[in-house]
Protein backbone atom coordinates (compact mmCIF):
# COMPACT_ATOMS: atom_id res chain seq x y z
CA UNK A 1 25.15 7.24 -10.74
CA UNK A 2 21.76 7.36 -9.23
CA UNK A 3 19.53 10.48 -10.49
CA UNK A 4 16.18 11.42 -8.62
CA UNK A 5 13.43 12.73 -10.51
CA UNK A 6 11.20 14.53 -8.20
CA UNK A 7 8.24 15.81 -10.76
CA UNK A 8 6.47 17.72 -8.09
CA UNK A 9 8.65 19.20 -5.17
CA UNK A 10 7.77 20.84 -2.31
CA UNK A 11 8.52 22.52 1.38
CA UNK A 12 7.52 20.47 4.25
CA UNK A 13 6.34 21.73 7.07
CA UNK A 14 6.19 19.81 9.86
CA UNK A 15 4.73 20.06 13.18
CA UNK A 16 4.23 18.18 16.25
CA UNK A 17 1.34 19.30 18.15
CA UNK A 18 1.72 19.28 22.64
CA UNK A 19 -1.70 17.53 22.70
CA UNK A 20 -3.90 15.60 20.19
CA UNK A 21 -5.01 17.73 17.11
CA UNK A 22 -8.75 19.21 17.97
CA UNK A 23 -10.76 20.36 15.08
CA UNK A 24 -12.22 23.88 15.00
CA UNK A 25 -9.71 25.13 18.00
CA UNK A 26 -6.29 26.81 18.07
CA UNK A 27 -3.58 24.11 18.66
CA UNK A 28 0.13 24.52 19.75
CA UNK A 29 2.94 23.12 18.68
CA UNK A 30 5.66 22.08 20.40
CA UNK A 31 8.50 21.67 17.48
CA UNK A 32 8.42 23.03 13.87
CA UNK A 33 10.84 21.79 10.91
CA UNK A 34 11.09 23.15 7.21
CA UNK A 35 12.49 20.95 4.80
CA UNK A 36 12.84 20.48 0.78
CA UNK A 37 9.97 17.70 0.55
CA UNK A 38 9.54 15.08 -2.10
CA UNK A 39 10.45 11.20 -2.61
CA UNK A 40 12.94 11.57 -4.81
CA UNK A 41 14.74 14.05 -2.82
CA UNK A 42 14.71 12.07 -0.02
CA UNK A 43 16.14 9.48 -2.01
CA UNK A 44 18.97 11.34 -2.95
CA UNK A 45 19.66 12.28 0.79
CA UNK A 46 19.79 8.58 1.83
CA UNK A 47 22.25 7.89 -1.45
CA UNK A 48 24.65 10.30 -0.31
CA UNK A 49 24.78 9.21 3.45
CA UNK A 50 25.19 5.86 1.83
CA UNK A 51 28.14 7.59 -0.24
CA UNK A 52 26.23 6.88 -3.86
CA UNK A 53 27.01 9.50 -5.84
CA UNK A 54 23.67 11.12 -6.85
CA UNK A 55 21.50 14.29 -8.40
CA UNK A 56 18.21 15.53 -7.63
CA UNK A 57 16.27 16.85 -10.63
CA UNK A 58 13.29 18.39 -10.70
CA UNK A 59 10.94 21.11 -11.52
CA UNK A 60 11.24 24.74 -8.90
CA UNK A 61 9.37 27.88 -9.17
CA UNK A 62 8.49 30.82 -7.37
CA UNK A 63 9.82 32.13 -3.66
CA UNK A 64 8.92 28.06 -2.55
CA UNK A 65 11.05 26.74 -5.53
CA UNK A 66 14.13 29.28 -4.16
CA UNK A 67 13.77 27.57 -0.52
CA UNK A 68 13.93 24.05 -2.28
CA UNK A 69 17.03 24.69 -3.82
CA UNK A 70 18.63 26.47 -0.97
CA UNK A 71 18.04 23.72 1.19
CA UNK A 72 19.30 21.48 -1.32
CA UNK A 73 22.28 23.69 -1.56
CA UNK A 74 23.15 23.20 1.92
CA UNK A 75 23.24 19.51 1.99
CA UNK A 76 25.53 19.39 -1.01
CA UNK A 77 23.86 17.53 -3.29
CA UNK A 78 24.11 18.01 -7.00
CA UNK A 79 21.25 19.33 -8.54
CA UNK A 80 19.97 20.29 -11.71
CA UNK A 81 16.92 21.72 -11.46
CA UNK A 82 14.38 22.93 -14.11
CA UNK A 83 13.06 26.23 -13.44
CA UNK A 84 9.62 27.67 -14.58
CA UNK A 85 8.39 31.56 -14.39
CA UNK A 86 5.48 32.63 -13.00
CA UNK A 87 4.25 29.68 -10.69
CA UNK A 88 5.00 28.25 -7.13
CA UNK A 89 6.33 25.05 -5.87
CA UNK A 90 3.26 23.47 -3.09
CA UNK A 91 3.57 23.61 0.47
CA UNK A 92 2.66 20.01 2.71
CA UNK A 93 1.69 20.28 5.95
CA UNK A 94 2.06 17.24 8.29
CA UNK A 95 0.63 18.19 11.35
CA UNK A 96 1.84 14.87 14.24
CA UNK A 97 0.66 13.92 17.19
CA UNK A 98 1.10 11.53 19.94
CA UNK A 99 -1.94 9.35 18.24
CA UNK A 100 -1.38 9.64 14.23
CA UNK A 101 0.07 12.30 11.47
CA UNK A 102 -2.39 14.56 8.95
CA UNK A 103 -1.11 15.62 5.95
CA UNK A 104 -2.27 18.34 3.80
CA UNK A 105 -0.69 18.26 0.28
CA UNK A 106 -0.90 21.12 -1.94
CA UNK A 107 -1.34 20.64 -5.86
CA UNK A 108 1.68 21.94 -7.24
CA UNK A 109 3.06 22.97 -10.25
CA UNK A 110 1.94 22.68 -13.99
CA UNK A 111 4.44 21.39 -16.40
CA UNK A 112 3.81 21.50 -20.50
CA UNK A 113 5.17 19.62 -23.20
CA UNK A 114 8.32 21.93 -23.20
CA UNK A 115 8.92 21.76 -19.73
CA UNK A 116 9.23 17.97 -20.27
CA UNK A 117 11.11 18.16 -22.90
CA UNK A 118 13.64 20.32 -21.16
CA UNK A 119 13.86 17.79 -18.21
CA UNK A 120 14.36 14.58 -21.05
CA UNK A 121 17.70 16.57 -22.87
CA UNK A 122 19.39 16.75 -18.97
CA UNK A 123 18.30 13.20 -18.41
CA UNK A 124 19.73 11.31 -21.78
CA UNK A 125 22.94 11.96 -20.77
CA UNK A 126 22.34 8.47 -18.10
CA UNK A 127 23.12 4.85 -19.74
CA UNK A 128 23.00 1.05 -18.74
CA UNK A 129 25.29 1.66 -15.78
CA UNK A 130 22.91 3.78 -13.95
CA UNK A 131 19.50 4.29 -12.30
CA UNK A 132 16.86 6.77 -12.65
CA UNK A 133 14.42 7.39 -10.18
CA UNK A 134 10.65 8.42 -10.63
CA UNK A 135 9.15 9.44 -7.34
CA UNK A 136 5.94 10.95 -5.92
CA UNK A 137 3.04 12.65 -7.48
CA UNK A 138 2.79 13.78 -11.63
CA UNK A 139 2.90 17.72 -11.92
CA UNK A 140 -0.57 19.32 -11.96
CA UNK A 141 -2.10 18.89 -15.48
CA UNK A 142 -0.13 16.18 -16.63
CA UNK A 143 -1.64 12.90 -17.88
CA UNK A 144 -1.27 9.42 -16.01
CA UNK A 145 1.33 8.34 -18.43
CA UNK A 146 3.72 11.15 -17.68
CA UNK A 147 6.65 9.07 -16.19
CA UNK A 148 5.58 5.88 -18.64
CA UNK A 149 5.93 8.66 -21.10
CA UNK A 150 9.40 9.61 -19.66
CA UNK A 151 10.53 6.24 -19.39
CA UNK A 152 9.43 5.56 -23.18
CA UNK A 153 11.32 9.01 -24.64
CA UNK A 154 14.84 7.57 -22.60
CA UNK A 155 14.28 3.74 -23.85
CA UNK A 156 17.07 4.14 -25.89
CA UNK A 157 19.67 4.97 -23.28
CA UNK A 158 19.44 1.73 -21.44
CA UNK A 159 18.87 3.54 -18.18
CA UNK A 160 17.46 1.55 -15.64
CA UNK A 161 14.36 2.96 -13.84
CA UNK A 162 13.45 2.81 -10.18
CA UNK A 163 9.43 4.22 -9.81
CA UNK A 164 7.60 5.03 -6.95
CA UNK A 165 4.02 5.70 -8.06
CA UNK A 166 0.46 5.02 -7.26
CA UNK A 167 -3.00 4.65 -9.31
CA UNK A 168 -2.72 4.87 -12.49
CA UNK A 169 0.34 6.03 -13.16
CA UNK A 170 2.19 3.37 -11.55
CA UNK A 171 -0.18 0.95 -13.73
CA UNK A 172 0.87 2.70 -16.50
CA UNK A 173 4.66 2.77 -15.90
CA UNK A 174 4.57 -0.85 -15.11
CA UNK A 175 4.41 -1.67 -19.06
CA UNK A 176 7.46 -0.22 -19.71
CA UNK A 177 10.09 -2.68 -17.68
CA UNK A 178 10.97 -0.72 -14.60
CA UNK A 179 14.12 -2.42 -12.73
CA UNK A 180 12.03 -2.04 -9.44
CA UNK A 181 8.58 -1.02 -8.21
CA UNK A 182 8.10 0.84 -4.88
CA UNK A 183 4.56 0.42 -4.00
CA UNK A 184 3.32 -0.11 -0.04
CA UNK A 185 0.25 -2.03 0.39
CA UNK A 186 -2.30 0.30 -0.36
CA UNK A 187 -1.01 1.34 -3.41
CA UNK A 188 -0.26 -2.00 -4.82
CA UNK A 189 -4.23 -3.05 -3.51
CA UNK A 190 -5.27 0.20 -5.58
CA UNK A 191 -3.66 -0.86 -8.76
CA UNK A 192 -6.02 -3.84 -8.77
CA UNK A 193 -8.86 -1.88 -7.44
CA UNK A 194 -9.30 -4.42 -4.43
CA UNK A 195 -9.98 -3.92 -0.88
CA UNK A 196 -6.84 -3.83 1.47
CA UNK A 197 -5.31 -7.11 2.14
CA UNK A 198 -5.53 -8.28 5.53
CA UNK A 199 -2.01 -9.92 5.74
CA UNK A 200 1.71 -9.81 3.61
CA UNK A 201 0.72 -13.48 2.26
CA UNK A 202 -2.34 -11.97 0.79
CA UNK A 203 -0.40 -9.65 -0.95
CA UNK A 204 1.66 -12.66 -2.48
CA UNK A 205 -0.04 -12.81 -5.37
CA UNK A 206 -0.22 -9.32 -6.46
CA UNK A 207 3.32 -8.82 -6.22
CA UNK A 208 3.75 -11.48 -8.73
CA UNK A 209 0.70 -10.04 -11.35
CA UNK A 210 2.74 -6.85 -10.97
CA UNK A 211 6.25 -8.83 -12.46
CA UNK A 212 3.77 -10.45 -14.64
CA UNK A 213 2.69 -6.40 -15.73
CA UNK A 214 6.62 -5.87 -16.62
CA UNK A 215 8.38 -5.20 -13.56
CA UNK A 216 11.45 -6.30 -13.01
CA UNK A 217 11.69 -6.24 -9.48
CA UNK A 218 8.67 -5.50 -6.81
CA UNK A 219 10.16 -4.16 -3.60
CA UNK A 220 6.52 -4.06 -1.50
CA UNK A 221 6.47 -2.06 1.53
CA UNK A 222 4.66 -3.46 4.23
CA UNK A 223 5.53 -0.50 6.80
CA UNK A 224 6.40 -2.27 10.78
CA UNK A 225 6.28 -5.75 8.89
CA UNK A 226 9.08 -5.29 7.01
CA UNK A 227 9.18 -5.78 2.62
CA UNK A 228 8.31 -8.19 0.29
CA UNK A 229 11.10 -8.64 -2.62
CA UNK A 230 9.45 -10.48 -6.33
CA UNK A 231 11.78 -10.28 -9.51
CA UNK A 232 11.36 -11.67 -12.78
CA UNK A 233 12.64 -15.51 -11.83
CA UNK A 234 9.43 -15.88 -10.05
CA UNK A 235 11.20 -16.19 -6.51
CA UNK A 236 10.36 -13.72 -3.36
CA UNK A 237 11.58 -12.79 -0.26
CA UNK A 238 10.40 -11.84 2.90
CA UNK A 239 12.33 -10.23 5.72
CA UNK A 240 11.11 -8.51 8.78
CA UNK A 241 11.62 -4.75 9.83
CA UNK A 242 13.54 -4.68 13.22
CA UNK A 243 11.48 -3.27 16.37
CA UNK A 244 12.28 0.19 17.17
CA UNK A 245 10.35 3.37 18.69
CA UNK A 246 8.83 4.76 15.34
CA UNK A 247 9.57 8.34 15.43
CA UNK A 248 9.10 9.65 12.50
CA UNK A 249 7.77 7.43 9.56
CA UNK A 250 7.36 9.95 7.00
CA UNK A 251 10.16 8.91 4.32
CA UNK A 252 11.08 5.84 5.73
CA UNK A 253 9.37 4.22 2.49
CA UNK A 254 11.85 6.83 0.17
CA UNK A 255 14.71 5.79 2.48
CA UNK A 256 14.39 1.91 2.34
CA UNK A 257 14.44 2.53 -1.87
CA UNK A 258 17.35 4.52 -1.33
CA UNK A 259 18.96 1.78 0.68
CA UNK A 260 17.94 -0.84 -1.80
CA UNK A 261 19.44 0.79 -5.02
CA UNK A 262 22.33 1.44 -3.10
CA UNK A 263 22.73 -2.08 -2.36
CA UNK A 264 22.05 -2.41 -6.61
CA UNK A 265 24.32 0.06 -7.29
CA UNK A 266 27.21 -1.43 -5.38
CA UNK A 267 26.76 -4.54 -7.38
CA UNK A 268 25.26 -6.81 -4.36
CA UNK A 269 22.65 -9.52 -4.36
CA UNK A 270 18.90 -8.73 -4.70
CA UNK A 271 18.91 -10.68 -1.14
CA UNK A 272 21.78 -8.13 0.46
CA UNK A 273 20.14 -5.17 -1.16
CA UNK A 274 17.06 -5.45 0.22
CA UNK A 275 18.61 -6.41 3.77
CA UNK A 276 20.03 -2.30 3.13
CA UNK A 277 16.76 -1.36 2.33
CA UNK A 278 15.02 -2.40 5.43
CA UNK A 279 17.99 -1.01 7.67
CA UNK A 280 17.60 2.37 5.58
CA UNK A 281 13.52 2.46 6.22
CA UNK A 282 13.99 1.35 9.67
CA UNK A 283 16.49 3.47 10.74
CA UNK A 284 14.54 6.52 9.08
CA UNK A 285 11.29 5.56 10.85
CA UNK A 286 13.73 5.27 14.23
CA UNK A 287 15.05 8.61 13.53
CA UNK A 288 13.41 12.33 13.51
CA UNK A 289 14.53 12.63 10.35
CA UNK A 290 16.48 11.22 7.30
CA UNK A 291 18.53 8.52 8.94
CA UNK A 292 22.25 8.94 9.26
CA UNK A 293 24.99 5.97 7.95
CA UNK A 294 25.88 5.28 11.07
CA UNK A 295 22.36 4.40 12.39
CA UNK A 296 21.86 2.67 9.28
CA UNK A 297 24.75 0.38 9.34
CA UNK A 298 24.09 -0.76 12.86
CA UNK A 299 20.76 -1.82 11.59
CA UNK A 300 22.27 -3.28 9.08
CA UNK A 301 24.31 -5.70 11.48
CA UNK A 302 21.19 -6.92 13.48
CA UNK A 303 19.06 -8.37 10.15
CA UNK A 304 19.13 -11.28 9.44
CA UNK A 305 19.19 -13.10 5.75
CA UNK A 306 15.90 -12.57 4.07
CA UNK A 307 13.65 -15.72 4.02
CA UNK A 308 12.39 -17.24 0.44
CA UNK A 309 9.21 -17.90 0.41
CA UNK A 310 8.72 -19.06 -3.27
């Protein structure tokens, strides 16, 4: 079983503007799409077209939390979802174009102690055999070490934690032995508080401080030039995305971690399971949405075997 944590959900909405976005004017769109945002959600949705059995947790409130969970609902998904009085799940706007996409991300939701301590007694149910996932941004309020916090209080279960952070938190979470780490390039530059790397084989030796931190596995999203894979034995991978018309790259990072921990949770090679993770990201990006299984596997098919580069 794969569960998704997503700490601070929201509703997308999505537009795609006829002509470039002008400041200080009135501009049309041309297509509009609502959807139950956040990376661990989309996680979840690439797990199930993948046929991983999975369930999205998280915190909803107010009449944004209610759309969350029907859209959920409609995509069949188990959830089990934390609900708080008296608040309101954010709103993110990505406004695209035909030259780049804006996003405007609201702050969300404030969680306390109890709140957290609510979401830990559904969570320690998970052991060795399965993965949790910590995606996106903490809740409003809550301290850098939230999810190393959360990873700390479940120690004892032997669950095995996928996180997809940035900043400090992700620095922070990195002590505690994740399985894998999700960052792209910026966020793994950030961590070290460097300027962005120019090339992937810059980024070589980052990856490797950040198994030296405690990962367990770096999967390092370099967006059209594929991923870097590091684990623990000191040995990394490299393997190209394919070329496609980028549609839609929003979530294609979520989707090639879904693809990868499916590969993990099948029981396949580091090597295979990142192969599933580039089809997955790919065929998102490829896509105007979350990819399908079928566009995935045909992906799949056309990669070849990662290269070692270490």
């Amino acid at each position: 079983m794969i569960a998704t944590v997503t700490m601070n959900p929201a509703v997308d909405y999505t537009v795609l503007l006829e002509e470039p976005l002008v400041r200080d004017s009135v501009n049309r769109t041309s297509h509009e799409r609502i959807t139950a945002g956040g990376k661990g959600v989309n996680v979840s949705l690439i797990l199930q077209q993948l046929q991983i059995p999975t369930t999205v947790y998280g915190y909803l409130s107010g009449t944004t939390g209610t759309m969350i969970a029907e859209q959920l609902q409609r995509t069949q998904i188990p959830t089990d979802w934390t609900v708080l009085p008296n608040q309101m799940n954010r709103i993110n706007v990505k406004v695209k174009d035909h030259e780049a996409v804006t996003e405007l991300n609201g702050r969300g939701i404030v969680v306390s102690a109890g709140d957290t301590e609510l979401l830990l007694n559904k969570l320690r149910k998970y052991g060795p055999d399965d993965f949790i996932v910590l995606a996106g941004s903490v809740p409003a309020g809550a301290p850098a070490t939230h999810y190393a916090d959360v990873m700390r209080a479940l120690a004892d279960t032997g669950v095995r934690f996928a996180v997809d952070a940035e900043g400090e938190a992700l620095c922070e979470a990195l002590a505690q032995h994740p399985f894998v780490v999700k960052p792209n390039l910026r966020e793994m530059c950030s961590v070290f508080g460097i300027d962005p790397v120019e090339t992937w084989w810059d980024a070589l030796p980052y990856g490797q401080k950040m198994i030296d931190m405690g990962a367990q596995n770096v999967l390092l999203s370099l967006g059209a030039g594929g991923a870097l894979l590091f684990n623990e034995q000191k040995r990394v991978w490299h393997l190209s995305a394919p070329r496609g018309e980028v549609k839609n790259a929003v979530g294609s990072g979520d989707s090639m971690l879904g693809g990868f921990l499916a590969g993990c949770a099948s029981g396949k090679e580091l090597t295979e399971s990142l192969r599933m993770g580039i089809a997955a990201g790919s065929a998102t990006a490829f896509s105007e949405w979350i990819a399908t299984r079928s566009r995935m596997e045909n992906l799949l098919k056309t990669l070849p075997y990662p290269t070692e580069l270490l």
